[in-house]
N, C-alpha and C. Protein backbone atom coordinates (compact mmCIF):
# COMPACT_ATOMS: atom_id res chain seq x y z
N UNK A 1 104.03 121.69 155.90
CA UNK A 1 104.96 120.75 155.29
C UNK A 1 104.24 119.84 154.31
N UNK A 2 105.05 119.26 153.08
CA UNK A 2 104.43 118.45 152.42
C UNK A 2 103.63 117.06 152.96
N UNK A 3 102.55 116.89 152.36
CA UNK A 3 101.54 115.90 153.60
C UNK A 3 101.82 114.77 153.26
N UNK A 4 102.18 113.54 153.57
CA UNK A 4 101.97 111.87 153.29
C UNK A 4 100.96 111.36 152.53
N UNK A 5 99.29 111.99 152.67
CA UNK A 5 98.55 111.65 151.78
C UNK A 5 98.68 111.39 150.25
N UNK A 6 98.13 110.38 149.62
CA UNK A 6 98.38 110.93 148.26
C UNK A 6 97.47 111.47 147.82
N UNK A 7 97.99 112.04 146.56
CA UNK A 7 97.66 113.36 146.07
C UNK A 7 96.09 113.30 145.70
N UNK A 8 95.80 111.98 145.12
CA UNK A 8 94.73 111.58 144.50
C UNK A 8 93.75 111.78 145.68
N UNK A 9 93.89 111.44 146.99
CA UNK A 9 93.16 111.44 147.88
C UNK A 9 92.73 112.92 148.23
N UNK A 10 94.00 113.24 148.44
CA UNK A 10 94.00 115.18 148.65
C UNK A 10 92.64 115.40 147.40
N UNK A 11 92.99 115.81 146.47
CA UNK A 11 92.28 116.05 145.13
C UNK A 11 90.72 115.67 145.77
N UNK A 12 90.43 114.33 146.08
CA UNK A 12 89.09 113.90 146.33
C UNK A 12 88.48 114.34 147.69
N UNK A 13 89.02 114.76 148.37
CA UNK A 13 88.58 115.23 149.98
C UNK A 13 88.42 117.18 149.27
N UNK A 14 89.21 117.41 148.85
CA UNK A 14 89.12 118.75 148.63
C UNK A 14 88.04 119.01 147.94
N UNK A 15 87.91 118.42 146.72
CA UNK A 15 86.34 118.83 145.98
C UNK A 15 85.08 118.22 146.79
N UNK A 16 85.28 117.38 147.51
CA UNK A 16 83.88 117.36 148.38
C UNK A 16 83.84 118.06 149.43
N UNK A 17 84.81 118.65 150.31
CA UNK A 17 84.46 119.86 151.23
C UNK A 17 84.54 121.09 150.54
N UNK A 18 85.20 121.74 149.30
CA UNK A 18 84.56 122.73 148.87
C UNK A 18 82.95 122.95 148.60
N UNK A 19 82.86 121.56 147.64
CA UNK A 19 81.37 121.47 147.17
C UNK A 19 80.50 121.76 148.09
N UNK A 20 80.83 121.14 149.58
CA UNK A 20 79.52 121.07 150.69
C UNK A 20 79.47 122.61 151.40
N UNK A 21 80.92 123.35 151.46
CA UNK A 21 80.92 124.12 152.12
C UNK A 21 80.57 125.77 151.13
N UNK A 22 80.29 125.37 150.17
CA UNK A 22 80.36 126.51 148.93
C UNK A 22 79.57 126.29 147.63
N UNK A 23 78.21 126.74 148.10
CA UNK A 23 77.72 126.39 146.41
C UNK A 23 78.25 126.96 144.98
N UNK A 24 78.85 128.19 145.42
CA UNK A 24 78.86 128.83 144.05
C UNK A 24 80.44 128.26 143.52
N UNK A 25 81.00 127.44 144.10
CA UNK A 25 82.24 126.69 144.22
C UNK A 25 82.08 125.62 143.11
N UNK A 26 80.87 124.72 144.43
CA UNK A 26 80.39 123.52 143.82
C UNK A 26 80.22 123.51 141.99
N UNK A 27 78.79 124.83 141.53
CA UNK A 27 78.98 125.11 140.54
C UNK A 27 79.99 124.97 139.78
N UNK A 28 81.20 126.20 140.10
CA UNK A 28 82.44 126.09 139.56
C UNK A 28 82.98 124.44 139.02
N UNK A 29 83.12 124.07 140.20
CA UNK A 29 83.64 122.41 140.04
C UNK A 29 82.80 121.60 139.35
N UNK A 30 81.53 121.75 139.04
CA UNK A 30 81.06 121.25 138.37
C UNK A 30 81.15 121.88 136.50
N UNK A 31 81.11 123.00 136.26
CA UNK A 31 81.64 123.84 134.78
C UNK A 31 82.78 123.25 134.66
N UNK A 32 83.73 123.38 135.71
CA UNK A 32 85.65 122.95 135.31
C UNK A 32 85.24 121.36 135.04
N UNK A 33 84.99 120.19 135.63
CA UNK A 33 84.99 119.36 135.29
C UNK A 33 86.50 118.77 136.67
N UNK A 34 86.86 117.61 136.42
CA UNK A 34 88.01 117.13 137.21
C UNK A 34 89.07 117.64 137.72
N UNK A 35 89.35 117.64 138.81
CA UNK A 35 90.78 118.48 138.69
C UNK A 35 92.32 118.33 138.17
N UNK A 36 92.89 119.09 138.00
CA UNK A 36 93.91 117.90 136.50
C UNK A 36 95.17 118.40 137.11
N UNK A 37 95.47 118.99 138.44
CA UNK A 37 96.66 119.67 139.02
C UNK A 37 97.57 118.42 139.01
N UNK A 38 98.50 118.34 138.80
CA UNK A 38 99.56 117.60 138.95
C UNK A 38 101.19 118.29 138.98
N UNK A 39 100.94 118.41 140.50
CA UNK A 39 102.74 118.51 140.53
C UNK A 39 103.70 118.19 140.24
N UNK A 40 104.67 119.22 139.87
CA UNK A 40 106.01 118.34 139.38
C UNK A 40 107.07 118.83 140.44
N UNK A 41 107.73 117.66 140.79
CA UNK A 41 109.22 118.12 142.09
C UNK A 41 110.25 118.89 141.11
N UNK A 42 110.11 118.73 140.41
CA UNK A 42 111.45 119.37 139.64
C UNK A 42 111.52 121.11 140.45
N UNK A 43 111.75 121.85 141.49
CA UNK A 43 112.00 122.62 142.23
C UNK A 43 112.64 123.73 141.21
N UNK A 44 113.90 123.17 140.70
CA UNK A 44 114.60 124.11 140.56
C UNK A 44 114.01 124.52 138.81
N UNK A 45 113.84 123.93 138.04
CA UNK A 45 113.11 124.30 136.93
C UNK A 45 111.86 124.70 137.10
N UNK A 46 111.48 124.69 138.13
CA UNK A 46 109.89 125.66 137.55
C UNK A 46 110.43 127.11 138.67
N UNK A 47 111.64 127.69 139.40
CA UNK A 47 111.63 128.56 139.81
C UNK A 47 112.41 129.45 138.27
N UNK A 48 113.05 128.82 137.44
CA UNK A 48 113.52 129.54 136.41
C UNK A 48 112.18 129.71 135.37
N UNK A 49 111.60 128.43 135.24
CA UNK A 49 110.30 128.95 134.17
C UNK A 49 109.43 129.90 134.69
N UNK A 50 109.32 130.07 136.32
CA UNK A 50 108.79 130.79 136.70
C UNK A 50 109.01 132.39 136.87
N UNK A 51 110.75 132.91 136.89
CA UNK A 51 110.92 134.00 136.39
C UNK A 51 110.67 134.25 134.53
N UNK A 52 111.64 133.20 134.19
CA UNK A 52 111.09 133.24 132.88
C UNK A 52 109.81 133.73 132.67
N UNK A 53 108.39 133.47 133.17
CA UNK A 53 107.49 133.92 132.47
C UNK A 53 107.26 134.75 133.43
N UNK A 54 107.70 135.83 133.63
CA UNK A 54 107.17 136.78 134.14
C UNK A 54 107.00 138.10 133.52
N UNK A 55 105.81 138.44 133.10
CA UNK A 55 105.01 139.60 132.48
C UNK A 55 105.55 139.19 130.81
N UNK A 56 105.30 137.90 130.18
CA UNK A 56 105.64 137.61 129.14
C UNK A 56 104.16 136.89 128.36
N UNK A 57 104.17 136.55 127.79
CA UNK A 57 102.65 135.85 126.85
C UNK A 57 103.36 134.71 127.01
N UNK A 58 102.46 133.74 127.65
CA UNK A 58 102.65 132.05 127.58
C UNK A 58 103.55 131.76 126.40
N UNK A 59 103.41 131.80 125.23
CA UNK A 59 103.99 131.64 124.07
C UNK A 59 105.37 132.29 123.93
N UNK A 60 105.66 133.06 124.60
CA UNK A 60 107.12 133.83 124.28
C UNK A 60 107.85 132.96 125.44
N UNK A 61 106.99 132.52 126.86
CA UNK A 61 107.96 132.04 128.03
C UNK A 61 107.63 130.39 127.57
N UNK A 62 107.12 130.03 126.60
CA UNK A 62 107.76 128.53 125.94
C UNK A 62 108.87 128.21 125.07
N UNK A 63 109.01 130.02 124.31
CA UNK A 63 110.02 129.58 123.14
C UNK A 63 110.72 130.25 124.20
N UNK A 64 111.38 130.71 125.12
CA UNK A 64 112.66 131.23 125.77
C UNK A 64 112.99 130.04 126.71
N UNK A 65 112.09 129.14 127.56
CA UNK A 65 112.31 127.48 128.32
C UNK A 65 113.12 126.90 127.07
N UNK A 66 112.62 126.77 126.31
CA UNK A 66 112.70 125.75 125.02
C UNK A 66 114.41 126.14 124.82
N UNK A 67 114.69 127.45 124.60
CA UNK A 67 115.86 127.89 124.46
C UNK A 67 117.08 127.79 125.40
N UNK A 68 116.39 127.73 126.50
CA UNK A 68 117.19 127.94 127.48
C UNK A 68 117.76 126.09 127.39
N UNK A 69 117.11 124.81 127.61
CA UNK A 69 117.31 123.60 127.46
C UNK A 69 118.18 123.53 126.73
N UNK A 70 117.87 123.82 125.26
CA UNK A 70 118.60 123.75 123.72
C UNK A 70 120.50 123.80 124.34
N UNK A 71 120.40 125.03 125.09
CA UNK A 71 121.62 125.54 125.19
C UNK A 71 122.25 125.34 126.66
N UNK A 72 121.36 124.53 127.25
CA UNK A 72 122.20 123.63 128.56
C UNK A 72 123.23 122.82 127.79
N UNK A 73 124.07 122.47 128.18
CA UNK A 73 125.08 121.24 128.17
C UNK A 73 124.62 120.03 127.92
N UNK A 74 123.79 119.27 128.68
CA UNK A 74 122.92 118.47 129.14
C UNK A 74 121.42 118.37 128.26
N UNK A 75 121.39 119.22 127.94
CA UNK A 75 119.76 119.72 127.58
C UNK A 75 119.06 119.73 128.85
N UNK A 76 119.44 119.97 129.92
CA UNK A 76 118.23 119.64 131.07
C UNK A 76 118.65 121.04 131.80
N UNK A 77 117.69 121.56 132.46
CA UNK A 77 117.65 122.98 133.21
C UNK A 77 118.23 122.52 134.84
N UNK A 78 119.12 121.98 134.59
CA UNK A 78 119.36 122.00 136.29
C UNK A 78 120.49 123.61 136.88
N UNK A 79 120.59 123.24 138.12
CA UNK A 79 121.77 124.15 138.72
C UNK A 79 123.33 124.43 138.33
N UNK A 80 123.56 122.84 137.83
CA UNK A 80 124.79 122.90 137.36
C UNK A 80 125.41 123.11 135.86
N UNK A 81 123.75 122.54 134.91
CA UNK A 81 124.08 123.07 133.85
C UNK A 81 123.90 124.40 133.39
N UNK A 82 122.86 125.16 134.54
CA UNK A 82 122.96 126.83 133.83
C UNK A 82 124.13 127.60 134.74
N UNK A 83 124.93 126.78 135.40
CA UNK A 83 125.96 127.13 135.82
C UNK A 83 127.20 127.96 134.98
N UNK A 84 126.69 126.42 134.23
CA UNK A 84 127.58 126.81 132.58
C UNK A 84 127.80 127.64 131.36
N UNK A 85 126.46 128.61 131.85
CA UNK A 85 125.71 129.53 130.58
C UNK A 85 126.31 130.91 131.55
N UNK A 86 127.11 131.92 131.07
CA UNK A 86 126.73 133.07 131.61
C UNK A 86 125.96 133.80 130.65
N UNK A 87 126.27 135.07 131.29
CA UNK A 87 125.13 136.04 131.11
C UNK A 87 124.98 136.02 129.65
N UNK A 88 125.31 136.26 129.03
CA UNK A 88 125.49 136.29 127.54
C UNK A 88 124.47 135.42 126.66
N UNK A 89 125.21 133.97 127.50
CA UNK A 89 124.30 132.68 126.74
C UNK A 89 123.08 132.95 127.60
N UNK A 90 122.23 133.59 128.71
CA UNK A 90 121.14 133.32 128.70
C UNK A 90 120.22 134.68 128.30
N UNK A 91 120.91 135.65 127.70
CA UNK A 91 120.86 136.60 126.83
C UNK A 91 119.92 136.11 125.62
N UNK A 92 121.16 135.19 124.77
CA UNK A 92 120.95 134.92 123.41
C UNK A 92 120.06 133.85 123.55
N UNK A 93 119.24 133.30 124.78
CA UNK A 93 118.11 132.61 124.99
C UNK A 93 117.01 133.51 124.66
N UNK A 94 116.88 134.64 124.98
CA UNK A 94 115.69 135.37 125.07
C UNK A 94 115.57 136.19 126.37
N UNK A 95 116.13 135.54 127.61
CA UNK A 95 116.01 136.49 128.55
C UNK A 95 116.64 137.91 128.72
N UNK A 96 115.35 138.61 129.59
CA UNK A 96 115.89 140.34 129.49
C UNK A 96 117.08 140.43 130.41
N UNK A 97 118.14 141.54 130.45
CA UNK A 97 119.02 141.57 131.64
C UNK A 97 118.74 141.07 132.77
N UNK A 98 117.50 141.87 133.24
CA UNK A 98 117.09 141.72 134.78
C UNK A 98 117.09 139.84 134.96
N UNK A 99 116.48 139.29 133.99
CA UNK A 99 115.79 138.21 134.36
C UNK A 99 117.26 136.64 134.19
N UNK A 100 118.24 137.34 133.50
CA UNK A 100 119.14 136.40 133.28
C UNK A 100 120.06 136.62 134.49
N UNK A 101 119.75 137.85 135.33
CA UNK A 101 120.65 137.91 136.85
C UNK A 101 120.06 137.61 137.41
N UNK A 102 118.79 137.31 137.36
CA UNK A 102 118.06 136.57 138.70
C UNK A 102 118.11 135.24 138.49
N UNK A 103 118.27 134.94 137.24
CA UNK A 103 118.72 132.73 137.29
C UNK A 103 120.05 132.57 137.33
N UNK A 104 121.12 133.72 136.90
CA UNK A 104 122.06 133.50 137.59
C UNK A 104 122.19 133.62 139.24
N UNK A 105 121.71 134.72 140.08
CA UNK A 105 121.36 134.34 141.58
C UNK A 105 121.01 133.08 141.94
N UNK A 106 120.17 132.94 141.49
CA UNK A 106 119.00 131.17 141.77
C UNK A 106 120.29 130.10 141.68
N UNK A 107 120.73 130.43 140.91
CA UNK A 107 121.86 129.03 140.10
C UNK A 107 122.93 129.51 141.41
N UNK A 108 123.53 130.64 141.45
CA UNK A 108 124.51 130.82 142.40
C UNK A 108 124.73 129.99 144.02
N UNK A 109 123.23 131.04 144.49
CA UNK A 109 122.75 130.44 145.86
C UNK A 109 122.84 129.32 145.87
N UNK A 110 122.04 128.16 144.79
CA UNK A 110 121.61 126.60 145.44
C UNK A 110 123.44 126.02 145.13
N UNK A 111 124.04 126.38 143.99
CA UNK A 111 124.82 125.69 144.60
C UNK A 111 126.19 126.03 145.40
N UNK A 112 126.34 126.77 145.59
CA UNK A 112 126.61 127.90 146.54
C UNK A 112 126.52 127.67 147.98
N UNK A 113 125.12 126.64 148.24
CA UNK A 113 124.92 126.11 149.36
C UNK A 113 124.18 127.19 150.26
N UNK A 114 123.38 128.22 149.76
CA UNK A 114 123.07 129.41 150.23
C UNK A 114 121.52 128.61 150.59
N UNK A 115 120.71 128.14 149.22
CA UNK A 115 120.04 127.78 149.01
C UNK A 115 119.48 126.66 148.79
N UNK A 116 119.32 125.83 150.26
CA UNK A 116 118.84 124.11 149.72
C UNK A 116 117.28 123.89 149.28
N UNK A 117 117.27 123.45 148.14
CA UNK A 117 115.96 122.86 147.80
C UNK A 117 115.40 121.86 148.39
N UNK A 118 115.81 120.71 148.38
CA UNK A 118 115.39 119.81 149.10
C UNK A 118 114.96 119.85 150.60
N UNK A 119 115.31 120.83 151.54
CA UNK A 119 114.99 121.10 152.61
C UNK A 119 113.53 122.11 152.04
N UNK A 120 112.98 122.34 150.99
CA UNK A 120 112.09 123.09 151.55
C UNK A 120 110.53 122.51 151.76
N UNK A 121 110.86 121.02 150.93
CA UNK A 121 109.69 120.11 151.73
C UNK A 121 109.39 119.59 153.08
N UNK A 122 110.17 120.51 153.58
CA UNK A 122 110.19 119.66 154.98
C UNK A 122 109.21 121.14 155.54
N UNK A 123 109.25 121.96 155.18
CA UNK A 123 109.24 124.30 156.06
C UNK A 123 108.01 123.96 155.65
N UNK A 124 107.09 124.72 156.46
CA UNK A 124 105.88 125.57 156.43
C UNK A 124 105.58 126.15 155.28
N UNK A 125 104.77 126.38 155.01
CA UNK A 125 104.15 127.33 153.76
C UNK A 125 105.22 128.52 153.60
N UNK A 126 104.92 129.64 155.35
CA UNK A 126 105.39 130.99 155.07
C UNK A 126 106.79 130.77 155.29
N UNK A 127 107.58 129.34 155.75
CA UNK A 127 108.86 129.77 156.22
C UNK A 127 109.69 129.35 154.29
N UNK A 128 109.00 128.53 153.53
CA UNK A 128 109.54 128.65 152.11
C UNK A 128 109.33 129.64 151.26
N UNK A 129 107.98 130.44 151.54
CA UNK A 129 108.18 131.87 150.95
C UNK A 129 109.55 132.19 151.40
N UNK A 130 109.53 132.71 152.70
CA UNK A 130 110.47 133.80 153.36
C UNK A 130 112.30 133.03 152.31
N UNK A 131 112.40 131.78 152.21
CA UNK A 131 113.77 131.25 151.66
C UNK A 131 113.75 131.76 150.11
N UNK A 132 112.85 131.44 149.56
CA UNK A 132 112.50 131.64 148.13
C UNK A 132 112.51 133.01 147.91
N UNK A 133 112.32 134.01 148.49
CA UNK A 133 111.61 135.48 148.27
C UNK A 133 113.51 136.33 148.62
N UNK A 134 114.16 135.41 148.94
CA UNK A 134 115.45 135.73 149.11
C UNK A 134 116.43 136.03 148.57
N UNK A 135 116.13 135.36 147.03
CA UNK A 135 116.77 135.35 145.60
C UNK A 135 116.43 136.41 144.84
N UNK A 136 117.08 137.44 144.56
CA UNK A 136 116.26 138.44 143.21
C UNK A 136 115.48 137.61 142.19
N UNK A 137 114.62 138.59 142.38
CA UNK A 137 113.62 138.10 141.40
C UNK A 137 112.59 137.30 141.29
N UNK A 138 112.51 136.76 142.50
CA UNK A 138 111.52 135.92 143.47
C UNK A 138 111.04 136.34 144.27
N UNK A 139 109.32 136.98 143.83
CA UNK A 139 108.56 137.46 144.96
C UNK A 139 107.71 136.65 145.68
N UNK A 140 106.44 137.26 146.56
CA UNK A 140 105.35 135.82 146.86
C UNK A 140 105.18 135.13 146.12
N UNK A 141 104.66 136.46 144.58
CA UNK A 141 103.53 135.40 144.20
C UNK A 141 104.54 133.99 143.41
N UNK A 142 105.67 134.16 143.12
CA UNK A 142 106.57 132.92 142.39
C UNK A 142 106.37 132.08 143.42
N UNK A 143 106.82 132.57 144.94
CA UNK A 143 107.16 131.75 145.34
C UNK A 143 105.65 130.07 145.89
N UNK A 144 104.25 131.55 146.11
CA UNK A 144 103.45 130.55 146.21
C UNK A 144 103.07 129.70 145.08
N UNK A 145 103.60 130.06 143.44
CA UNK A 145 103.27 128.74 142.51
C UNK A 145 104.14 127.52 142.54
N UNK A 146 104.80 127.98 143.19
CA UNK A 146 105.76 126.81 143.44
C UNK A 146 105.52 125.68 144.78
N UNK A 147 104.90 126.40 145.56
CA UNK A 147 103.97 125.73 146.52
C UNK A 147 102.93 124.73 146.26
N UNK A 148 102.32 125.42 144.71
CA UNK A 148 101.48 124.79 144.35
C UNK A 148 101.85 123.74 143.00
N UNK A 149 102.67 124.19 142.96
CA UNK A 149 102.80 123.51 141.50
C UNK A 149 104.58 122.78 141.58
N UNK A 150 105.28 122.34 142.74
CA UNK A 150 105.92 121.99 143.17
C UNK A 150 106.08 120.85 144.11
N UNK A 151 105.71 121.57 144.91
CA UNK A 151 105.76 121.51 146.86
C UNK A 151 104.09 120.78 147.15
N UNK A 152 102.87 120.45 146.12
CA UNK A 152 101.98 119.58 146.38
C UNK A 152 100.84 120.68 147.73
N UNK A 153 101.27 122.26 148.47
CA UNK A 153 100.90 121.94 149.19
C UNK A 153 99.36 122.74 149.23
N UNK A 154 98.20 121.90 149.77
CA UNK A 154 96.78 122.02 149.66
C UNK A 154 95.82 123.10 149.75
N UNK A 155 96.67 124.00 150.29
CA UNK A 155 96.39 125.43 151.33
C UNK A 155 97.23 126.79 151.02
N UNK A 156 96.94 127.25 149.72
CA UNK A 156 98.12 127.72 148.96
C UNK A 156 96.46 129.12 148.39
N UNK A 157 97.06 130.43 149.35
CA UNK A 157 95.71 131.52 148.60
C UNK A 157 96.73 132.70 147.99
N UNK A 158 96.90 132.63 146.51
CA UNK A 158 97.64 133.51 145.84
C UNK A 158 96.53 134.66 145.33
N UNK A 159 96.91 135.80 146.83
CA UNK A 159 95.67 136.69 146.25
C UNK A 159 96.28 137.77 145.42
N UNK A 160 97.30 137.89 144.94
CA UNK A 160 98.06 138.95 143.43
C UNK A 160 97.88 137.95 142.52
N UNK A 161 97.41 136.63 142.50
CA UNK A 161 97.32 136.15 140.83
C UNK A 161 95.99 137.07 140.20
N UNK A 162 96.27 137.76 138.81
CA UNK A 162 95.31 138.24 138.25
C UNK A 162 94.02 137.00 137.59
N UNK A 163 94.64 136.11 136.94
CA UNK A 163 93.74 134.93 136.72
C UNK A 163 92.64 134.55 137.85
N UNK A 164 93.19 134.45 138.99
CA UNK A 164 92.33 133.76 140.10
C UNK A 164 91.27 134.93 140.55
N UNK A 165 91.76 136.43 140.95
CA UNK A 165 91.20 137.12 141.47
C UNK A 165 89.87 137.29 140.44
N UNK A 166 90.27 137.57 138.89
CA UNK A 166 88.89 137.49 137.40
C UNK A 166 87.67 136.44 137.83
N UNK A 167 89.03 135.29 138.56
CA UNK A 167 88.01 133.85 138.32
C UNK A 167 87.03 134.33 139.22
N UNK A 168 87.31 134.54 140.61
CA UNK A 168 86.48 135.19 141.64
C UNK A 168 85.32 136.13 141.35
N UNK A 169 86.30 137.04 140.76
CA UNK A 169 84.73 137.98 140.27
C UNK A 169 83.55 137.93 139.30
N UNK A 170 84.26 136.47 138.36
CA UNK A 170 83.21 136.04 137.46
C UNK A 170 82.09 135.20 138.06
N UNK A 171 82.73 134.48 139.05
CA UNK A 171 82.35 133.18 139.36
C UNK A 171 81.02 133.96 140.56
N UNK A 172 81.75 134.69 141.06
CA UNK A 172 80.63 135.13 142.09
C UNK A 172 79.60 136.17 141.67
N UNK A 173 79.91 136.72 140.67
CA UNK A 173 79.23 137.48 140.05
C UNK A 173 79.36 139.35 140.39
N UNK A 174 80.70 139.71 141.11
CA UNK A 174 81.02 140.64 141.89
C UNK A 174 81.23 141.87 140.80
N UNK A 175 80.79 143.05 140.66
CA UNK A 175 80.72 144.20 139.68
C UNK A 175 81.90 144.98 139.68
N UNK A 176 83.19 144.26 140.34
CA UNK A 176 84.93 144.70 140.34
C UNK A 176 85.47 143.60 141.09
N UNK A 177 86.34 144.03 140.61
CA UNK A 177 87.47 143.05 140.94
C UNK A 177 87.92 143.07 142.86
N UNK A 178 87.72 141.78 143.45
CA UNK A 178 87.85 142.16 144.98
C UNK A 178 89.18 142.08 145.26
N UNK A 179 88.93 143.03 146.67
CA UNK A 179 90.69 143.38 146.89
C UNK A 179 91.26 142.25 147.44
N UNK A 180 92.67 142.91 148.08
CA UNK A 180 93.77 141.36 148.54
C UNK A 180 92.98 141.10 150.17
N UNK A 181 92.63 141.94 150.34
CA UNK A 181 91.44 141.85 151.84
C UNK A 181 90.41 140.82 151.60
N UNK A 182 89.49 141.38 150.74
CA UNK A 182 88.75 140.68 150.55
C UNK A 182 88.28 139.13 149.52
N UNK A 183 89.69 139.09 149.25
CA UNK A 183 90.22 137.62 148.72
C UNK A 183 90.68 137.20 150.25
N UNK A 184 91.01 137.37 151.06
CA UNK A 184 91.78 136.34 152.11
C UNK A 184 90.52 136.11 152.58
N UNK A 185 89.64 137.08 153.20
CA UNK A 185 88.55 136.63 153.71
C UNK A 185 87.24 135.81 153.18
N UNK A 186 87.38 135.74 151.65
CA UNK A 186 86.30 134.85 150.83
C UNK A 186 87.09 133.49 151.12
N UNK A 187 88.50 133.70 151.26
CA UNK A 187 89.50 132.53 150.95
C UNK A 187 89.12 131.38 152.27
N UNK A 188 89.27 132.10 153.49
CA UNK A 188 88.62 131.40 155.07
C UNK A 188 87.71 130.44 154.53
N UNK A 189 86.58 130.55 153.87
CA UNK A 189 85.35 129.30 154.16
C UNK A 189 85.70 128.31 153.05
N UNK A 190 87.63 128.26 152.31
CA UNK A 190 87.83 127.32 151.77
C UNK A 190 88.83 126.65 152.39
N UNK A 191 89.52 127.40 153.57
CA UNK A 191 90.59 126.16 154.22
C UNK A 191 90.08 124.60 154.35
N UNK A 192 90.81 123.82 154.65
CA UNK A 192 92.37 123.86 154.34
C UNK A 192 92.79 123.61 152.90
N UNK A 193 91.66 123.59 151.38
CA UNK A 193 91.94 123.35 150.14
C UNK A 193 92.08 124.40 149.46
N UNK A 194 92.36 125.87 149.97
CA UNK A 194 92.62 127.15 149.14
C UNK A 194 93.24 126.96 148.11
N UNK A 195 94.45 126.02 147.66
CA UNK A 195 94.81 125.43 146.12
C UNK A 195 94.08 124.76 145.58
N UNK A 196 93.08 124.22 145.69
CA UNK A 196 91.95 123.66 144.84
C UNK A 196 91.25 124.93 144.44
N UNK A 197 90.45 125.25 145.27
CA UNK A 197 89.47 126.52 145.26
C UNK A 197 90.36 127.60 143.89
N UNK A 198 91.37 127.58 144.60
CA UNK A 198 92.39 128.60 143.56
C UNK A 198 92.20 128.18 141.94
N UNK A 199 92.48 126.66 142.06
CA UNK A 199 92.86 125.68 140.30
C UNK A 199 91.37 125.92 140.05
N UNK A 200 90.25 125.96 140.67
CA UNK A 200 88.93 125.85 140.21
C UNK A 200 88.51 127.53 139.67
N UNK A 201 88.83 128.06 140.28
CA UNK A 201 88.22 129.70 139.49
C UNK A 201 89.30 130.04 138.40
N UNK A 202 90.96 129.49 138.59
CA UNK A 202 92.05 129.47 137.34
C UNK A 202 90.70 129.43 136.28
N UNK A 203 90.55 127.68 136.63
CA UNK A 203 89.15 127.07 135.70
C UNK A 203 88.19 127.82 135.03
N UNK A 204 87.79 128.09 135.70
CA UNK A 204 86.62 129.64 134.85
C UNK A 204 87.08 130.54 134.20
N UNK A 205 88.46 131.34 134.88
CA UNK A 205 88.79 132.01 133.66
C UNK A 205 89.46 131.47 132.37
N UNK A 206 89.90 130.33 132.09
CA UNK A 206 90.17 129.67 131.48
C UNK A 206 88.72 129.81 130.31
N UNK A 207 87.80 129.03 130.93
CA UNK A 207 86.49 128.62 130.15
C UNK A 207 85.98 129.68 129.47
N UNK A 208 86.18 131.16 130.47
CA UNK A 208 85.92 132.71 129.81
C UNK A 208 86.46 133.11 129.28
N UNK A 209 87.74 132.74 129.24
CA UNK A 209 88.30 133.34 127.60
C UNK A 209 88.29 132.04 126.20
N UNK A 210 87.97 131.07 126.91
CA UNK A 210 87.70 129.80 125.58
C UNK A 210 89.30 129.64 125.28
N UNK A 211 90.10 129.74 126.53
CA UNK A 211 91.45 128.79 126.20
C UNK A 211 91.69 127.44 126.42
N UNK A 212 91.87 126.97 125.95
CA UNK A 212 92.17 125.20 125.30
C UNK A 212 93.28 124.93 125.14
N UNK A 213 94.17 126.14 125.19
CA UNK A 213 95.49 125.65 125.38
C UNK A 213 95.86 124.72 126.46
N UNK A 214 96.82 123.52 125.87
CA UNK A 214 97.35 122.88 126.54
C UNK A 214 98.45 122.80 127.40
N UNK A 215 98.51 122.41 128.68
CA UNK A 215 99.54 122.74 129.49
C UNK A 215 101.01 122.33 128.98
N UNK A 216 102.01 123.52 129.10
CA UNK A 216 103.02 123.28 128.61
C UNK A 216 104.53 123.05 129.67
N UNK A 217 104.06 123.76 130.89
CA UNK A 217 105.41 123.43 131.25
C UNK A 217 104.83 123.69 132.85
N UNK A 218 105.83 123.34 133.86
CA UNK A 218 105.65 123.14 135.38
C UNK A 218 104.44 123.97 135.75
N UNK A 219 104.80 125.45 135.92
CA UNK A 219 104.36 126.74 136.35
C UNK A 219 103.51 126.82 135.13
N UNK A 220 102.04 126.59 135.05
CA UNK A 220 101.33 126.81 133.82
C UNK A 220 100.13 125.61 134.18
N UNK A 221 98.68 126.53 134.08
CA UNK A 221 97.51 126.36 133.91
C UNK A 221 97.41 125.24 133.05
């Protein structure tokens, strides 16, 4: 469940038990520099930016967000204003078929009452997967960025992110890419900050490809 601590504190306990418990970590955290994670509650907009960018170039899932706002009612991405858009209007946003029936689902369920958001700060890690993973078009891995980039919560090991798994094999120096096995088990000697550990090798691959891009929206490095 989401913790009482604040965040700032979280942030500072986490990089000093990675550091002590992990040199080649420490390193890491020391190349990345500060950690700059900052959650946003907005729930229900980063589960749409989050289909939104799925298997898209950062740059195409900013101008289709961007579009999608434009053509809210409201300008704001909530439940009730893409209520208002059918299929069509989130068509002529940019989204593909598949992906404009899965924010119509999302939009359906929550208000629909299928789907409460606000109850999912209260669930466990795996019991908000299991709610989230319920909606077409919402698998783990959406559902754990939203854990992390939502929901605040500390202990978050997304071993299908391709970014994180690179970061891993750069960082450790490993001659392939390690499996989803052997990501959970490197993952153990970082409990309970596996979302730090995670934002810190993001970090490296970041630095290895020399992106400087700036963060643009919820769900996003």
């Amino acid at each position: 469940m989401t913790t009482l601590t604040p965040w700032a504190d979280t942030i500072n306990a986490a990089i000093a038990y990675l550091s002590n418990s992990d040199p080649v970590m420490a390193h890491a955290i020391e190349r990345v520099g500060p950690c700059m994670l900052t959650p946003n509650p907005n729930i229900f907009e980063a589960l749409v930016d989050a289909i939104i960018s799925q298997q898209i170039s950062v740059k195409a899932a900013d101008a289709i967000v961007a579009r999608v706002r434009a053509a809210a009612p409201d300008g704001l991405i909530t439940p009730e204003s893409l209520l208002l858009l059918d299929h069509d209007a989130l068509r002529a946003a940019g989204l593909s078929t598949p992906k404009a029936r899965y924010v119509r689902d999302l939009t359906e369920k929550i208000t629909g009452g299928q789907l409460d958001l606000a109850q999912l700060e209260h669930l466990p890690d795996e019991e908000v997967i299991e709610k989230l993973i319920a909606v077409k078009g919402i698998g783990r891995w959406t559902a754990e960025m939203i854990l992390i980039f939502s929901l605040s919560r500390p202990d978050v090991l997304p071993v299908d992110d391709l970014g994180f798994v690179e970061g891993v094999r750069e960082s450790y120096g490993l001659p392939e890419r390690p499996t989803r096995k052997e990501m959970q088990e490197r993952g153990e000697q970082w409990r309970p900050y596996r979302t730090f550990a995670t934002w810190y090798m993001w970090g490296v691959r970041r630095l290895s490809q020399r992106n400087e891009r700036a963060r643009t929206r919820i769900v996003s490095l």
